[in-house]
Protein backbone atom coordinates (compact mmCIF):
# COMPACT_ATOMS: atom_id res chain seq x y z
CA UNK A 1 38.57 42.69 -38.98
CA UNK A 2 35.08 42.71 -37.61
CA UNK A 3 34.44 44.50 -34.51
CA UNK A 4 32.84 41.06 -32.43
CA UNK A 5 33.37 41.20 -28.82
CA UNK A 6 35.46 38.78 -28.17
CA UNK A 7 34.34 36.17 -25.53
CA UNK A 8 36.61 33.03 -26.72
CA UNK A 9 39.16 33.57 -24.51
CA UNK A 10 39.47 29.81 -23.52
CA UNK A 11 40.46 29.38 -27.25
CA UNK A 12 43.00 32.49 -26.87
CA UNK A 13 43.84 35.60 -25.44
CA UNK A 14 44.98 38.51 -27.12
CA UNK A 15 48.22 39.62 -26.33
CA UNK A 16 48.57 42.15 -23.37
CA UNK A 17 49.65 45.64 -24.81
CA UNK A 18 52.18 45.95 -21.86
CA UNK A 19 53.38 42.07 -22.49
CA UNK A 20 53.81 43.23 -26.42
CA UNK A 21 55.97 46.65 -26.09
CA UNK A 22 58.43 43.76 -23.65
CA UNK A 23 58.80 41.52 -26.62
CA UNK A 24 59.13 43.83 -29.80
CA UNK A 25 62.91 45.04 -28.97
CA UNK A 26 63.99 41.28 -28.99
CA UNK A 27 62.82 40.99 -32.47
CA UNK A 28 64.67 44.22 -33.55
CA UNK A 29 67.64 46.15 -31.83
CA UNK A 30 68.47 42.53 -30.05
CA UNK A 31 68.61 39.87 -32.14
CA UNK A 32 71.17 37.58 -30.05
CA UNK A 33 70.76 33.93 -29.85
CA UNK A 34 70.20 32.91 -26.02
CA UNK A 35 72.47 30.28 -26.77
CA UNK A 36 75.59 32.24 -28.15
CA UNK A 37 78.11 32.05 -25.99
CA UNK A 38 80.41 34.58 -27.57
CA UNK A 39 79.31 38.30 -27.62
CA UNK A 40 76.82 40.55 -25.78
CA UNK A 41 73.86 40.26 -27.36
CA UNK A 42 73.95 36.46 -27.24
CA UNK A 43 74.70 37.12 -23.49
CA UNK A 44 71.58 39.70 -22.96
CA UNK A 45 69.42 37.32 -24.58
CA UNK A 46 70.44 34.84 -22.16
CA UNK A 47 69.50 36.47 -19.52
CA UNK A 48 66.31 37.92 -20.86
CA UNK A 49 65.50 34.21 -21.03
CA UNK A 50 66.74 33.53 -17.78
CA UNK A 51 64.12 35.98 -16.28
CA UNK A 52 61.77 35.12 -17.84
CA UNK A 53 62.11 31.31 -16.60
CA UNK A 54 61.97 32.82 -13.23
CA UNK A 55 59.13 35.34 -13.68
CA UNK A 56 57.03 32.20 -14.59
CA UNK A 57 58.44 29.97 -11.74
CA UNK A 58 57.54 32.21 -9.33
CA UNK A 59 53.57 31.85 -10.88
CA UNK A 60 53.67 28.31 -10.65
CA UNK A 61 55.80 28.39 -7.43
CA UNK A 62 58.24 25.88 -9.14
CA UNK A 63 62.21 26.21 -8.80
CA UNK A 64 63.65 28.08 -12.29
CA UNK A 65 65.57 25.51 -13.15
CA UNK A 66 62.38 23.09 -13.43
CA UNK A 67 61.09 25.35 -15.99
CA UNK A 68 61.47 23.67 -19.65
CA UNK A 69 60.48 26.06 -22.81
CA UNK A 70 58.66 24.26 -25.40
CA UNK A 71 56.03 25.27 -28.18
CA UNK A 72 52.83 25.26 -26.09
CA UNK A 73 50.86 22.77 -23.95
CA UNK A 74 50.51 20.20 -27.01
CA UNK A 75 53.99 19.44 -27.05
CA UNK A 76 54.72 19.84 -23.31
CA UNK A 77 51.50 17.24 -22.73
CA UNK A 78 52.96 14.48 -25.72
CA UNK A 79 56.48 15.25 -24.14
CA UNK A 80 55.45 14.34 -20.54
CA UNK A 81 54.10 11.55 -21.51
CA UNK A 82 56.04 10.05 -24.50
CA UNK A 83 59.16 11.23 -22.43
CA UNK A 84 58.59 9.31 -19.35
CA UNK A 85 58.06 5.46 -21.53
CA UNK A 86 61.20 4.09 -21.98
CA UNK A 87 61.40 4.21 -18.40
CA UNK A 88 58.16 3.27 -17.17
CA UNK A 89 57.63 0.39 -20.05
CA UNK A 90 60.44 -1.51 -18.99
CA UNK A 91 57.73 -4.58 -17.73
CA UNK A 92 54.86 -5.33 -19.75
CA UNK A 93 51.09 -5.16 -18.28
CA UNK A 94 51.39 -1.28 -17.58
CA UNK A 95 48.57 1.01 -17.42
CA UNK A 96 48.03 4.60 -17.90
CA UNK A 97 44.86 6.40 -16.24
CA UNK A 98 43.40 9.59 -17.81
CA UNK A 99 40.03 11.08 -17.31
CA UNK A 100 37.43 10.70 -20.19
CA UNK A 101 37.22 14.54 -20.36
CA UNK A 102 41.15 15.48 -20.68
CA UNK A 103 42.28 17.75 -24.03
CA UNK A 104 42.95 15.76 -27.40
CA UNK A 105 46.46 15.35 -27.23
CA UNK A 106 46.54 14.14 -24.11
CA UNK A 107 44.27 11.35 -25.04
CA UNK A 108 45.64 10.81 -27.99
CA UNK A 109 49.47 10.55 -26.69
CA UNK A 110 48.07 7.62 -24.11
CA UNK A 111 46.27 5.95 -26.99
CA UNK A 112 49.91 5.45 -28.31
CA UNK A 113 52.07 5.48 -26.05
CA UNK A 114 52.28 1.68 -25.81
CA UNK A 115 50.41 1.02 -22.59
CA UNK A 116 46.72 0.16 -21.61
CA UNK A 117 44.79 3.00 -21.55
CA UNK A 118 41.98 3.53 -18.67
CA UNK A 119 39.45 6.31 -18.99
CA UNK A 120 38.46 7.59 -15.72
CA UNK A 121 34.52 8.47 -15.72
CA UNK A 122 33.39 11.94 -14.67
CA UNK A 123 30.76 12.98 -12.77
CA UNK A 124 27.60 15.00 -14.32
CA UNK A 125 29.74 18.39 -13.23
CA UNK A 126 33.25 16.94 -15.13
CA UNK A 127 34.69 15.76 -11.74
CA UNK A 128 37.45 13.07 -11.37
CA UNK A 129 36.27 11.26 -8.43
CA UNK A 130 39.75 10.80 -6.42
CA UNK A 131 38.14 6.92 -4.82
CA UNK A 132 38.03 5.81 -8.20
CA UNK A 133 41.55 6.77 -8.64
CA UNK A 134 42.35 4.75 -5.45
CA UNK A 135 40.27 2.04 -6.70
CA UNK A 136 42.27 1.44 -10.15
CA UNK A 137 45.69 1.81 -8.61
CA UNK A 138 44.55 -0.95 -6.04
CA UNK A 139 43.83 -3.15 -9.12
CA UNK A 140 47.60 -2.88 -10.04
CA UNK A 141 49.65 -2.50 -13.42
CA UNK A 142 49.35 1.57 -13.15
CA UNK A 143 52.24 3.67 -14.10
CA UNK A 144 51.06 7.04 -14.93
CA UNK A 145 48.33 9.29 -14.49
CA UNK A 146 47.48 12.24 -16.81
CA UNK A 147 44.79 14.58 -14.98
CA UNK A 148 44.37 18.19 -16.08
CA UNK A 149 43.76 21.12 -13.67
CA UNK A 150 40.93 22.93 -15.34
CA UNK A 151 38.73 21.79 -17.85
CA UNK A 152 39.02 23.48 -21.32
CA UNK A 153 35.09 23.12 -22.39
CA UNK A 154 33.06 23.19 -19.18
CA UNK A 155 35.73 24.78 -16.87
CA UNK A 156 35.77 22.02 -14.20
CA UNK A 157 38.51 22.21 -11.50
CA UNK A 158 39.94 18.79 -10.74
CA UNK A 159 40.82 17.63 -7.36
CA UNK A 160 44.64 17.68 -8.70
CA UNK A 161 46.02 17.60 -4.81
CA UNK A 162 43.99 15.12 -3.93
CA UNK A 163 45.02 12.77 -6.63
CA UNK A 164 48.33 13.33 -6.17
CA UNK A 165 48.40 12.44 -2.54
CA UNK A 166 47.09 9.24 -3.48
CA UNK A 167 49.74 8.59 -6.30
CA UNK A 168 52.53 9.09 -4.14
CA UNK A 169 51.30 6.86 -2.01
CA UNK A 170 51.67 4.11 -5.16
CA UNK A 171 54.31 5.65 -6.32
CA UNK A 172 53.08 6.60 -9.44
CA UNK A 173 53.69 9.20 -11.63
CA UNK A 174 51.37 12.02 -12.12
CA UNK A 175 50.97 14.68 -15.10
CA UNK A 176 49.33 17.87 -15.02
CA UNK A 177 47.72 19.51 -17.92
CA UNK A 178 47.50 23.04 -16.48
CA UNK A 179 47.26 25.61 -19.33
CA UNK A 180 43.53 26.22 -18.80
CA UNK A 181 44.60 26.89 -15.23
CA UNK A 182 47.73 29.07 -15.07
CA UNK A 183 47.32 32.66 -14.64
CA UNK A 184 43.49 32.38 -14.36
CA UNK A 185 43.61 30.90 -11.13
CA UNK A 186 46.46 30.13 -8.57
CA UNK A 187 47.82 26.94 -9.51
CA UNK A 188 50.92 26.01 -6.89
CA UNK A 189 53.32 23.70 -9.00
CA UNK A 190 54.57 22.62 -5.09
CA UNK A 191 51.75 21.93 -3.21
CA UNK A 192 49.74 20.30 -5.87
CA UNK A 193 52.54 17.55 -5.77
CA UNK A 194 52.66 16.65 -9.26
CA UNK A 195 55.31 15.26 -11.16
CA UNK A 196 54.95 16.95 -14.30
CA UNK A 197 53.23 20.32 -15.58
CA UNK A 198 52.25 21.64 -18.78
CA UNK A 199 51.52 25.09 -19.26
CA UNK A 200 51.34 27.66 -22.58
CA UNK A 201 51.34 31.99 -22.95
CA UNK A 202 49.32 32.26 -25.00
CA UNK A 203 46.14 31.44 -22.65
CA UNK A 204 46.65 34.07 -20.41
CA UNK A 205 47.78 37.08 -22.26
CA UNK A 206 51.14 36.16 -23.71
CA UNK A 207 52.08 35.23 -27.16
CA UNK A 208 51.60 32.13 -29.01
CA UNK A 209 53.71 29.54 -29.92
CA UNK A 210 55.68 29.29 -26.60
CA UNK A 211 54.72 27.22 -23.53
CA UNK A 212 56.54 25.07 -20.59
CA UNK A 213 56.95 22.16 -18.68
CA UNK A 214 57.44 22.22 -15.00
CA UNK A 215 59.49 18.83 -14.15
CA UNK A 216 60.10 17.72 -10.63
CA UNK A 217 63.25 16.48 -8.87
CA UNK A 218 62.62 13.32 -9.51
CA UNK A 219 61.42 13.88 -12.63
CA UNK A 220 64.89 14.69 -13.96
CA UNK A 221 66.32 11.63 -14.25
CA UNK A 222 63.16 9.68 -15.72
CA UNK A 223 62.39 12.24 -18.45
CA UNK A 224 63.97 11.20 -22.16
CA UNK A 225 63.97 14.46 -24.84
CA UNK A 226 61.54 14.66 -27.36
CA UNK A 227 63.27 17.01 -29.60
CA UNK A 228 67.22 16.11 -30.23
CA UNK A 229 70.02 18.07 -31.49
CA UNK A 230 71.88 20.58 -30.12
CA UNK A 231 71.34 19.75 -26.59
CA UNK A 232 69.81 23.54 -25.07
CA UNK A 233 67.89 23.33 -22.22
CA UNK A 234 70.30 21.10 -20.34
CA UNK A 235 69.72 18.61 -23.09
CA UNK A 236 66.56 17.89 -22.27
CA UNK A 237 64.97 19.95 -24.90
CA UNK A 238 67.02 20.98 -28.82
CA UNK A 239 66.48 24.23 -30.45
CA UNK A 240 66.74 27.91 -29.95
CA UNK A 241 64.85 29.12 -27.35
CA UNK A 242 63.09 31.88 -29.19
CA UNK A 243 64.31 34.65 -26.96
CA UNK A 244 60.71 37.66 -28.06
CA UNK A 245 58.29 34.78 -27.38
CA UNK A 246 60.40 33.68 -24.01
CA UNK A 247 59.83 37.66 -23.11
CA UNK A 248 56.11 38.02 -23.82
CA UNK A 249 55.87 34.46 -21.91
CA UNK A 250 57.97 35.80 -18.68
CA UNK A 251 56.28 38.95 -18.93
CA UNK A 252 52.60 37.62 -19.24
CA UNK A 253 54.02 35.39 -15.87
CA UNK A 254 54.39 39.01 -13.96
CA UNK A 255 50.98 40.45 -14.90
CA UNK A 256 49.08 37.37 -14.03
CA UNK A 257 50.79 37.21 -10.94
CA UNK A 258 50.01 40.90 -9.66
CA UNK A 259 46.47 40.73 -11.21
CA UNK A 260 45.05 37.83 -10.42
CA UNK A 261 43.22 38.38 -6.96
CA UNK A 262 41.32 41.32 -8.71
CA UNK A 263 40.75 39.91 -11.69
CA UNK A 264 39.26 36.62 -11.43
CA UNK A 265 36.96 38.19 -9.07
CA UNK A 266 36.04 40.45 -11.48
CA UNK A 267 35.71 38.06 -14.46
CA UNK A 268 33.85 35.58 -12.03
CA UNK A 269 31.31 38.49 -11.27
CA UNK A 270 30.83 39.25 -15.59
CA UNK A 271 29.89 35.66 -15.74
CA UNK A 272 27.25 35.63 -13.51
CA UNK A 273 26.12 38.41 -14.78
CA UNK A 274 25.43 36.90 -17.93
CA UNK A 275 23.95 33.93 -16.95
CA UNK A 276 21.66 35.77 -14.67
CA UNK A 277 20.81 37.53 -17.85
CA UNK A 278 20.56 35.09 -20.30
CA UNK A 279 18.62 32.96 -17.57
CA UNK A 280 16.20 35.68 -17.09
CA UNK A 281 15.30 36.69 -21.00
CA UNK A 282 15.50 33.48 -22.56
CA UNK A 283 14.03 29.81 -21.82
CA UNK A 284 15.52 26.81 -22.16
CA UNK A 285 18.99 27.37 -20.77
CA UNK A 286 20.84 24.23 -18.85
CA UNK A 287 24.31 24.75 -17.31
CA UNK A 288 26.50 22.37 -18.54
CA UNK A 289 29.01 21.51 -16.25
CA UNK A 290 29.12 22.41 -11.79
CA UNK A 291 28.19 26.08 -10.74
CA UNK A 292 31.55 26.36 -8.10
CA UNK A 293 34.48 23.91 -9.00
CA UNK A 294 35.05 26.19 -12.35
CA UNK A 295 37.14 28.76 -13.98
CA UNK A 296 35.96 32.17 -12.96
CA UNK A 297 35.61 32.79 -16.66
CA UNK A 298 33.88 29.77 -17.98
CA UNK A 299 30.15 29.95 -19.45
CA UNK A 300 28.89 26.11 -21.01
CA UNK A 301 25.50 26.01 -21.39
CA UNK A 302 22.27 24.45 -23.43
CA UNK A 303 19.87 26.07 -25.39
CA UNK A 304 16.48 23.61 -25.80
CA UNK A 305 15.05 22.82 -28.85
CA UNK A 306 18.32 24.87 -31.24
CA UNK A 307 21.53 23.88 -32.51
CA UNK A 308 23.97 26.19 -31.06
CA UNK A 309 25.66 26.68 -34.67
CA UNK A 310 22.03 28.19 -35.64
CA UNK A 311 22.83 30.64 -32.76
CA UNK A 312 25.50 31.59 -33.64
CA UNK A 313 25.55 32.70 -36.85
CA UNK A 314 22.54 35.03 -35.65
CA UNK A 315 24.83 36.58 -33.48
CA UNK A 316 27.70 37.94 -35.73
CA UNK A 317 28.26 40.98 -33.20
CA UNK A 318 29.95 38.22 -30.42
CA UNK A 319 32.66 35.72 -30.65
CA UNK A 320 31.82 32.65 -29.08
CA UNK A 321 32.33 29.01 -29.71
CA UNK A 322 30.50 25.35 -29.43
CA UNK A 323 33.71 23.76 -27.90
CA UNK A 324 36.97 23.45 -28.23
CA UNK A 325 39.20 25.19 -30.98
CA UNK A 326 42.11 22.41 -30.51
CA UNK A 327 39.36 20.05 -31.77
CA UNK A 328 37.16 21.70 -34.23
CA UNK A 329 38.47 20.17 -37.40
CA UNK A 330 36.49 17.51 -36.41
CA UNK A 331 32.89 17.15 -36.90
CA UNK A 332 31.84 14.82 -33.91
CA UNK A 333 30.17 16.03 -31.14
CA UNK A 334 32.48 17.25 -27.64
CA UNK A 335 33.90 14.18 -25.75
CA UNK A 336 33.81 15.89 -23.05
CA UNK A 337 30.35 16.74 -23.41
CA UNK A 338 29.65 13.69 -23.59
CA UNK A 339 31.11 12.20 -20.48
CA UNK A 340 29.29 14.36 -18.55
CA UNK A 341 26.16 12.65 -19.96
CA UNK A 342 24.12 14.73 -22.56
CA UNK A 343 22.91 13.47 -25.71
CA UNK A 344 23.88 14.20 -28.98
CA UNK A 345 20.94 16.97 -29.42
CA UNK A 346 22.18 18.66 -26.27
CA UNK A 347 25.67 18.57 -26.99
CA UNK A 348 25.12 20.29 -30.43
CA UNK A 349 22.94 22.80 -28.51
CA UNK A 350 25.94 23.95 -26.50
CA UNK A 351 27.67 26.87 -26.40
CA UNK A 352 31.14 28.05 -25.03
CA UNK A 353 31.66 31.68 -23.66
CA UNK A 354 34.97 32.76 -22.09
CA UNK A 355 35.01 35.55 -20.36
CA UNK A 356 38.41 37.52 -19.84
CA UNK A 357 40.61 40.27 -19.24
CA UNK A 358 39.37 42.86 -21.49
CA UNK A 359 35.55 42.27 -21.05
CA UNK A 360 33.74 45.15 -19.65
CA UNK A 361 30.02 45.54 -18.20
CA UNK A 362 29.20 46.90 -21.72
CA UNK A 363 30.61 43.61 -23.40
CA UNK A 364 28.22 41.26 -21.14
CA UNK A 365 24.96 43.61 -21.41
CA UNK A 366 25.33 43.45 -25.31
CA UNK A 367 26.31 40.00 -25.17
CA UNK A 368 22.63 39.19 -22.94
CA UNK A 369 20.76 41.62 -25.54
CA UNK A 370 22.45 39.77 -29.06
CA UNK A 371 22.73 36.37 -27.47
CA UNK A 372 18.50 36.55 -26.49
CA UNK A 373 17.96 37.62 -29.59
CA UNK A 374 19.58 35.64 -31.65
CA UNK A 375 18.36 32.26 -29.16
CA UNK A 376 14.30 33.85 -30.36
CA UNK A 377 15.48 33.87 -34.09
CA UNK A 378 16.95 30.11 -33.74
CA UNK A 379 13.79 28.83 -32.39
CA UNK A 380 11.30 30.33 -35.42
């Protein structure tokens, strides 16, 4: 393993040291099935689980029993979607609204599941304008929207509350894509208003391959399972809960929750830091995306006159990215990207940075003095 500093952490987080030494007796000494009924360590994992529903509940500020395990934000965001159909199908004409700039499989699940699709435009900083909304429900036939919290390229913070209020007003259903969000910055599952959450560990600290949806009370008797069988979860979601991930997912939960204030004021202070830096050795540079509505970690900017690919691959001593690692098996440039307005050329000049939890001054200094040079060796 190469010793990059690692400043991808909207790809990923690695796993918090304190979060691990949680999860590593519950693939050991306990080995219980949640969902065993019949002995102790079935009953100890249950629990385990249990607390770990509430430890992220009380993150999101949603009621425990809201809280649905699944296997990360992709299947929460098809499931909130897919799941709510049948019911809101039932006369033809429907419409969906998402915003041009929301994560693959969010797109992706509209595009087929069997209503209209509208794309809501952005504005030049990745902003949902909440009119608009108003403006397309007036024009009738909507039955969802899909709106995500925090922007995984650019880092935008949509006006989710906002939104919402005017949904409710229509009475129409609204889904959150909030894993950017959660545990980065305080996202209130409550006062948002929202119908429908997604969320997933492994982008702030906890492991992968776990994540949740947060359903509300309305929600409950709308929503149709994805994933049949057994009937766990109340029936709304088959299959073991996998009791180490559940843990490491409940535990991450905690140390968001008593970090937070401290850290994102930190992490928003490292990113400045390097943009002042980069800003002040190197020429060229454009922010993509709005200087205040963003995640405290979030870096997207433009490099005139290189491909960002060029600069990377001078810079083998930092991890960064050009976009999104959900999407990177494709070779066209960022969607999201381009809703905000840029050309091709300054879309593949683009780089990602995210900033996060075990970044120090050191990281960002070498990160100005590798990421200037390697901008100078692109450009001869």
């Amino acid at each position: 393993m190469s010793g990059a500093i690692y400043l991808d952490h909207h790809a990923t987080t690695p796993v918090d040291p304190a979060v691990l030494e949680e999860m590593l007796p519950w693939f050991t000494e306990r080995p219980g099935n949640p969902h065993s009924r019949h002995h102790e360590h079935g009953w100890s994992a249950e629990a385990a689980v249990d607390i770990a529903r509430l430890e992220i509940s009380q993150l999101i500020n949603a009621p425990d029993h809201d809280i649905l395990f699944t296997s990360g934000a992709t299947e929460s965001n098809n499931w909130a979607i897919r799941g709510l159909m049948p019911a809101l199908s039932e006369e033809p004409g429907g419409r969906i609204l998402v915003s041009a700039v929301e994560h693959p499989c969010v797109l992706e699940s509209a595009r087929h599941c069997g209503l209209e699709v509208t794309e809501l435009p952005v504005d030049p900083a990745g902003g949902v304008d909440p009119e608009r909304v108003r403006l397309e429900l007036d024009r009738g036939g909507v039955r969802l929207i899909s709106l995500m919290l925090a922007n995984n390229e650019v880092g935008t913070i949509q006006p989710v509350a906002a939104i919402a209020r005017i949904a409710r007003e229509a009475d129409v259903w609204l889904h959150c894509d909030a894993a950017q969000a959660v545990g980065r910055i305080p996202v209130n599952f409550e006062r948002l208003g929202v119908d429908l959450m997604s969320l997933t560990a492994h982008k702030f600290y906890g492991p992968k391959g776990i994540g949740a949806l947060a359903i509300s009370t309305r929600t409950h008797k709308m929503l149709l399972p994805l994933i049949r069988g057994g009937g766990q979860q109340g029936g709304f979601r088959s299959g073991t809960v996998p009791t180490p991930l559940a843990v490491g997912f409940g535990a991450a939960a905690r140390r968001a929750r008593e970090m937070m204030d401290g850290e994102r004021k930190r992490i928003a202070s490292l990113r400045d830091r390097l943009w002042s830096g980069l800003q002040a050795n190197a020429e060229g540079l454009e922010l993509n995306g709005g200087e205040i509505m963003r995640l405290p970690g979030n870096l997207n900017f433009r490099i005139q006159g290189v491909d960002a690919d060029d600069v990377i691959r001078a810079a083998p001593e930092i991890a960064v990215s050009t976009g999104s690692a959900c999407s990177s098996a494709s070779s066209e440039p960022s969607h999201v990207l381009k809703a905000l307005g840029l050309t091709e050329s300054e879309i593949r000049s683009s780089i990602r940075i995210g900033i996060g939890r075990p970044n120090t001054d050191a990281d960002i200094d070498t990160a100005i003095e590798v990421l200037t040079r390697a901008i100078g060796k692109a450009r001869r």
